[in-house]
Protein backbone atom coordinates (compact mmCIF):
# COMPACT_ATOMS: atom_id res chain seq x y z
CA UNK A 1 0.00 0.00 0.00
CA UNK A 2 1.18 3.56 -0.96
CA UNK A 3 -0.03 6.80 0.41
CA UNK A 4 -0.34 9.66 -2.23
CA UNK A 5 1.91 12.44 -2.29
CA UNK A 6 -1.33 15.13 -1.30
CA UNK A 7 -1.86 13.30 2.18
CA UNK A 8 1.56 12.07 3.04
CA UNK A 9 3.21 14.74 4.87
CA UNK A 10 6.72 13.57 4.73
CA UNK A 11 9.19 13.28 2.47
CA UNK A 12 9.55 9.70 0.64
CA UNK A 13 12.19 8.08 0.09
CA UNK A 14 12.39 6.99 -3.69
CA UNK A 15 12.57 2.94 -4.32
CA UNK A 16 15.88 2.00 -4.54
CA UNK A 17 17.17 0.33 -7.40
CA UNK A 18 19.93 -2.42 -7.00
CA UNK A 19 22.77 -1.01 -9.10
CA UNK A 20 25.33 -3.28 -10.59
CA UNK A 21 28.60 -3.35 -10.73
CA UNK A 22 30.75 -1.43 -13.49
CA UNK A 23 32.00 -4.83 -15.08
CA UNK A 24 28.25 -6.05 -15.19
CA UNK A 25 26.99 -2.45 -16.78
CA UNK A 26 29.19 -2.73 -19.21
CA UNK A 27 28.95 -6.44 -20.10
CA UNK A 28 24.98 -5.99 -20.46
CA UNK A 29 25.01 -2.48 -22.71
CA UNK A 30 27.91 -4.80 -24.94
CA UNK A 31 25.22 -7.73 -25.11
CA UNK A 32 22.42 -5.31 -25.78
CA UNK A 33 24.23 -3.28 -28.89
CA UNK A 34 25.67 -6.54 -30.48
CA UNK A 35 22.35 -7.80 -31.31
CA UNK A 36 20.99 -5.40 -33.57
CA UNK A 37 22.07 -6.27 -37.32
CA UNK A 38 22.72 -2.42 -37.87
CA UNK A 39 25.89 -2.69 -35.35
CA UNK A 40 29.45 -3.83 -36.31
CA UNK A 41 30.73 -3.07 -32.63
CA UNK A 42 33.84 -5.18 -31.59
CA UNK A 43 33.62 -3.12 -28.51
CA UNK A 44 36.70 -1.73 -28.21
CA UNK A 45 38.51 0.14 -24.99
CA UNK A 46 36.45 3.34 -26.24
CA UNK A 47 33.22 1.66 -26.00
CA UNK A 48 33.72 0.08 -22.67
CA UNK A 49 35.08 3.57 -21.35
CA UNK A 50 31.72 5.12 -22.61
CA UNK A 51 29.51 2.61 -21.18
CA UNK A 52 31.23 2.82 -17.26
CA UNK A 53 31.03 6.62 -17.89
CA UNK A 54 27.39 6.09 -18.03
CA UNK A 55 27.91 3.77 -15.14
CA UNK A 56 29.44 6.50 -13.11
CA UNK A 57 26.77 9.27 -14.38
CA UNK A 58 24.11 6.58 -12.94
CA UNK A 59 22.23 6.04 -16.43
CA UNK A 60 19.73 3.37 -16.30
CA UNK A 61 20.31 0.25 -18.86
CA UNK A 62 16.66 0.70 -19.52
CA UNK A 63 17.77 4.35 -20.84
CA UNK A 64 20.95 2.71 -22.96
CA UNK A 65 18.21 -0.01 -24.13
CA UNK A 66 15.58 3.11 -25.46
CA UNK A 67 18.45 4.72 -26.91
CA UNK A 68 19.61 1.87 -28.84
CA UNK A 69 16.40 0.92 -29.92
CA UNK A 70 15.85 4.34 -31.34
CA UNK A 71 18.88 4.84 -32.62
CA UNK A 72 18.85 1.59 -34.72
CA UNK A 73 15.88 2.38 -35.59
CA UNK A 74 16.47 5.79 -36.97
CA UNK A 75 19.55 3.81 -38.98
CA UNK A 76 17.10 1.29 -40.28
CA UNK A 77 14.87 3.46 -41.85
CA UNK A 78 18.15 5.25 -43.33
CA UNK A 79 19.58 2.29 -44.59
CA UNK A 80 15.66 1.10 -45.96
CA UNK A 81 15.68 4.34 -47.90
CA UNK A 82 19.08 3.85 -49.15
CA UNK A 83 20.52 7.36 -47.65
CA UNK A 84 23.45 5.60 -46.28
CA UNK A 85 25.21 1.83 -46.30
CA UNK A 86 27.13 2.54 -43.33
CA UNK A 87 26.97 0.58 -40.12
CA UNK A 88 26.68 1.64 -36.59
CA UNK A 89 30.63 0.68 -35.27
CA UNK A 90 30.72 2.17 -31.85
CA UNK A 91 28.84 2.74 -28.58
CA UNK A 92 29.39 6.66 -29.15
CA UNK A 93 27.25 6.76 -31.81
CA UNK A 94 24.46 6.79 -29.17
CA UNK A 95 25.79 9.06 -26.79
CA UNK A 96 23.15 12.29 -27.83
CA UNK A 97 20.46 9.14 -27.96
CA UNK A 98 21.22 8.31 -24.73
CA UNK A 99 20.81 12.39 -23.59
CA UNK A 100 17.68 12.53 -25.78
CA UNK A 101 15.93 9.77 -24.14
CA UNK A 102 16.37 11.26 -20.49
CA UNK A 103 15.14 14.43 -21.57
CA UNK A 104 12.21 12.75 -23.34
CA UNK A 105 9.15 12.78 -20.80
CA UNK A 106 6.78 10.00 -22.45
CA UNK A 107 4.99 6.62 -21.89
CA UNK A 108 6.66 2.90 -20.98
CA UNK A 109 4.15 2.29 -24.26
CA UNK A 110 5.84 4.74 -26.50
CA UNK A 111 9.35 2.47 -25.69
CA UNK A 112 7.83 -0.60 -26.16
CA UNK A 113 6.74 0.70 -29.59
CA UNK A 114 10.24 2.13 -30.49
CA UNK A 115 10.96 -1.38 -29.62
CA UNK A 116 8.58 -3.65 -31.50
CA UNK A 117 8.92 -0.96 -34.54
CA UNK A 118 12.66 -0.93 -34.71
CA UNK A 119 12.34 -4.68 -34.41
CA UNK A 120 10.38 -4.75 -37.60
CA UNK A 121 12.79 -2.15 -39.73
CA UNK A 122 15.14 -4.83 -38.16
CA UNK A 123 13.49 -7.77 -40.32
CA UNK A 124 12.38 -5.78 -43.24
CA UNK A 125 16.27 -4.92 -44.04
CA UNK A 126 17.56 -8.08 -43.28
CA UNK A 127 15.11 -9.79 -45.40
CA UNK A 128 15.50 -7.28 -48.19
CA UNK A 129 19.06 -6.25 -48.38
CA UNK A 130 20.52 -9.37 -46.32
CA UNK A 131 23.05 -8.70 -43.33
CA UNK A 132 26.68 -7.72 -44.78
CA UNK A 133 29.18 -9.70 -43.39
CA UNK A 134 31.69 -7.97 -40.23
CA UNK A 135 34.57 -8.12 -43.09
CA UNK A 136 32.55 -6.11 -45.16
CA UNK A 137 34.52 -2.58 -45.54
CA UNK A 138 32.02 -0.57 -47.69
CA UNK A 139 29.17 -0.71 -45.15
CA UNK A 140 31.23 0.43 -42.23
CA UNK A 141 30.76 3.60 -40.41
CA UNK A 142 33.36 5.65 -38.95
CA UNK A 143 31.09 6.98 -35.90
């Protein structure tokens, strides 16, 4: 049971989240990235400083997860419209996603459909253009 804010006249304390270790932060934003077929990320010493800098700033993996989500989808509907043929190759090339999503004020539905639509760009390119292989130079970004 919860009392609302109007007729509680103390100050809460807010739930406490259990936070996990810098090795585990990073080792779950590396698993979440490498699935996506838009992402050629060996995860390199760059990447893993980026992702315990968000450790140490206290961003939420649900917030990395949003971010990814929109940012591959953003590159799926790029690469579906033939703008570019370049790959997402590093963790940075989320970093204003990442800023963008905490500043965004809107629904758990509105992630879940970021989600289940960049899931379906997802398909639609694979199916259509195929997934380049990781030797593949031309398709690599420099981001």
């Amino acid at each position: 049971m919860e009392i609302c804010d109007r007729f509680w006249p103390y100050e809460k304390t807010a739930a406490s989240q259990p936070q996990l270790d810098p090795a585990s932060y990073v080792e779950q934003v590396r698993q979440i990235i490498v699935r996506r077929a838009c992402v050629r990320v060996g995860f390199s010493a760059a990447d893993e400083q980026l992702a315990r800098s968000l450790h140490a700033r206290g961003v939420p993996l649900a917030q990395v997860g949003r971010a990814i989500w929109l940012g591959c989808g953003r590159k799926y509907v790029a690469l579906l419209n033939g703008r570019t043929p370049m790959l997402i190759t590093s963790l940075s090339y989320f970093s204003s996603i990442v800023e963008e999503v905490a500043e965004t004020d809107v629904s758990e539905g509105y992630w879940s459909h970021v989600q289940h639509k960049a899931e379906q760009l997802e398909r639609r390119w694979v199916d259509g253009r195929g997934v380049p292989s990781s030797e593949s130079d031309e398709m690599m970004e420099t981001k």
